[in-house]
Protein backbone atom coordinates (compact mmCIF):
# COMPACT_ATOMS: atom_id res chain seq x y z
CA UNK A 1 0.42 -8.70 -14.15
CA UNK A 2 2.56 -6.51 -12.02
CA UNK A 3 0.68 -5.54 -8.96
CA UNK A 4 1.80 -2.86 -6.53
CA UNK A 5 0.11 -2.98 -3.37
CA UNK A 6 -0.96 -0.21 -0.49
CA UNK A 7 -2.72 -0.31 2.39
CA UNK A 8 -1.84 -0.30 6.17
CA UNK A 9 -4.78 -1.92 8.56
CA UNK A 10 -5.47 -5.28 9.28
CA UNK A 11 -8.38 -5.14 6.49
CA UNK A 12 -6.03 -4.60 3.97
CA UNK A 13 -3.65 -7.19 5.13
CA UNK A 14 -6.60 -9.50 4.41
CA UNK A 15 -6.80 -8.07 1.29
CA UNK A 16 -3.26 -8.37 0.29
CA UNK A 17 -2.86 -12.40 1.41
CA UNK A 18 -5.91 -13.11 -1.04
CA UNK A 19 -4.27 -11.28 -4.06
CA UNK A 20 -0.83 -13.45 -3.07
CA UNK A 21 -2.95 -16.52 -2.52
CA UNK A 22 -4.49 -16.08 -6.08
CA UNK A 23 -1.29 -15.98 -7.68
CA UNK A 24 -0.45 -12.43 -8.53
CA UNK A 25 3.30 -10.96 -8.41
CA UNK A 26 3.17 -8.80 -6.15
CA UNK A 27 6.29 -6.85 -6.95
CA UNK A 28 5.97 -4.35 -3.96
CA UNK A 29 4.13 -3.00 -1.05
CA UNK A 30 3.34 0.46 -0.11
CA UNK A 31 2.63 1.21 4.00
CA UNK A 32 2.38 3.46 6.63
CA UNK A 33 5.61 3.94 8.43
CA UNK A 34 6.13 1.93 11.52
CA UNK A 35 4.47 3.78 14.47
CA UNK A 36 4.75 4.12 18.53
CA UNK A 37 2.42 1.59 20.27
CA UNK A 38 1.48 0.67 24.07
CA UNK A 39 3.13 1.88 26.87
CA UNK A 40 6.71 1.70 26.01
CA UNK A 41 6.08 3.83 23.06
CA UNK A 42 7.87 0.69 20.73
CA UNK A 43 7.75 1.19 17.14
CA UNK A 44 5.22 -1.61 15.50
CA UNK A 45 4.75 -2.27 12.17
CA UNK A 46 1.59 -2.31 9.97
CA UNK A 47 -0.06 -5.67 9.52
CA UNK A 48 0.36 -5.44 5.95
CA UNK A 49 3.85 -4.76 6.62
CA UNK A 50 3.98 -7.95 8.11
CA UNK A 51 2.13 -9.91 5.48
CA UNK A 52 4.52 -8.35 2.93
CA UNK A 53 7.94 -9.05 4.85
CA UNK A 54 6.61 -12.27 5.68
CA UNK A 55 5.96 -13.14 1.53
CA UNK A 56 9.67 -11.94 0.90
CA UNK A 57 7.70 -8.57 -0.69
CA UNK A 58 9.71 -5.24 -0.61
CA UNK A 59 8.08 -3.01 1.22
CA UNK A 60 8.04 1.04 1.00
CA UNK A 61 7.42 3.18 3.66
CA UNK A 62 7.31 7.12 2.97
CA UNK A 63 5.34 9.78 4.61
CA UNK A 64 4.25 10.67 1.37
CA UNK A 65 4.40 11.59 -2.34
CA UNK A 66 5.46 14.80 -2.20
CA UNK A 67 8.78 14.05 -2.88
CA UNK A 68 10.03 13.23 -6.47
CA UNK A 69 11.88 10.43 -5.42
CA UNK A 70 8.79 8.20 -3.42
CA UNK A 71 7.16 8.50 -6.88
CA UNK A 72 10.44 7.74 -9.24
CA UNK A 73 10.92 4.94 -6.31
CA UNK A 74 6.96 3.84 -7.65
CA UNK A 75 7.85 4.38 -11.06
CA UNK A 76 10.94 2.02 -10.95
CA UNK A 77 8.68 -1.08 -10.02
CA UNK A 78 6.76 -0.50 -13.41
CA UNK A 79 3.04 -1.59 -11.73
CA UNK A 80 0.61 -2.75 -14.31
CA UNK A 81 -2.04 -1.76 -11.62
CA UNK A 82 -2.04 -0.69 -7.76
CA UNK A 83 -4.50 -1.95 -5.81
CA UNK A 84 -5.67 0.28 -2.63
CA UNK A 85 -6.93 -0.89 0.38
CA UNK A 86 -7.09 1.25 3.44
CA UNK A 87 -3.88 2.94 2.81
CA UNK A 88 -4.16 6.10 4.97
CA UNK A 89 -3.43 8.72 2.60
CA UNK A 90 -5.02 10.28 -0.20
CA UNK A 91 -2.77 9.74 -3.18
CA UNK A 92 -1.71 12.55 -5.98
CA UNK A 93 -2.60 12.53 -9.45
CA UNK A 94 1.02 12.10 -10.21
CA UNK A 95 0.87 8.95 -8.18
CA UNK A 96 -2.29 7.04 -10.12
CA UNK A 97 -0.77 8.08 -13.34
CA UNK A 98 2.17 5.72 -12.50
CA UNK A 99 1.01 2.19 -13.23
CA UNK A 100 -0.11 0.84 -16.69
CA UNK A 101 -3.58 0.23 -16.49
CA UNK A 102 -4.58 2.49 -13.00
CA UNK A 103 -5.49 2.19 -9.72
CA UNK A 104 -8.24 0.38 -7.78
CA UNK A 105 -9.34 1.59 -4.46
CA UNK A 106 -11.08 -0.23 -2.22
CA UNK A 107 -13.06 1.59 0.38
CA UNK A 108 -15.04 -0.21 3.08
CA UNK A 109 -17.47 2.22 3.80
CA UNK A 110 -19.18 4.74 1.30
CA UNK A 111 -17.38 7.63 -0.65
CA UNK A 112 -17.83 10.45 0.04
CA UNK A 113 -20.09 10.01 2.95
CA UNK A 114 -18.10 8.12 4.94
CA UNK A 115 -14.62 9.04 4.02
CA UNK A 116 -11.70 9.91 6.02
């Protein structure tokens, strides 16, 4: 199964080392872009940025969806299934519609209550 992964915090880089430790291809990974940190304003990298460059994972980082080509970029990697985890951004209909069989989001608080 062709799994396309997003997510940005630490939780989710948990998230994504368990679905590469269980054997899934992983056949790209959707972040935030790299952001200014600390003092010296340095751009750092999301930990499941890390995870993903780390596994040898292309990784995708665009400010959004709006643009026909992040999604065509999506497209191209013909996902099965996305899996969601802390990701940052609420994603278009356009988006879910890409892979196969959907999209599974994984929240760690409850929705709606405790979105955002």
């Amino acid at each position: 199964m062709r799994v396309v992964f997003m997510g940005t915090p630490d939780i989710a880089a948990t998230c994504l080392k368990k679905i590469l430790a269980d054997g899934f291809d992983v056949v790209g990974v959707y972040t935030q872009p790299d952001r200014p940190k600390g003092r010296g304003m340095k751009l750092v990298a999301s930990p499941v940025k890390a995870v993903a460059v780390a596994a040898g994972i292309p990784v995708f980082q665009p400010e959004n969806f709006r643009e026909d080509a992040s999604v065509e970029q999506l497209r191209a990697l013909q996902p099965d299934i996305c899996a969601v985890v802390a990701y940052g951004r609420i994603l278009p209909q356009r988006v879910l519609d890409v892979p196969k069989y959907g999209c599974i989001n994984i929240h760690a608080s409850l929705l709606p209550k405790y979105r955002g």
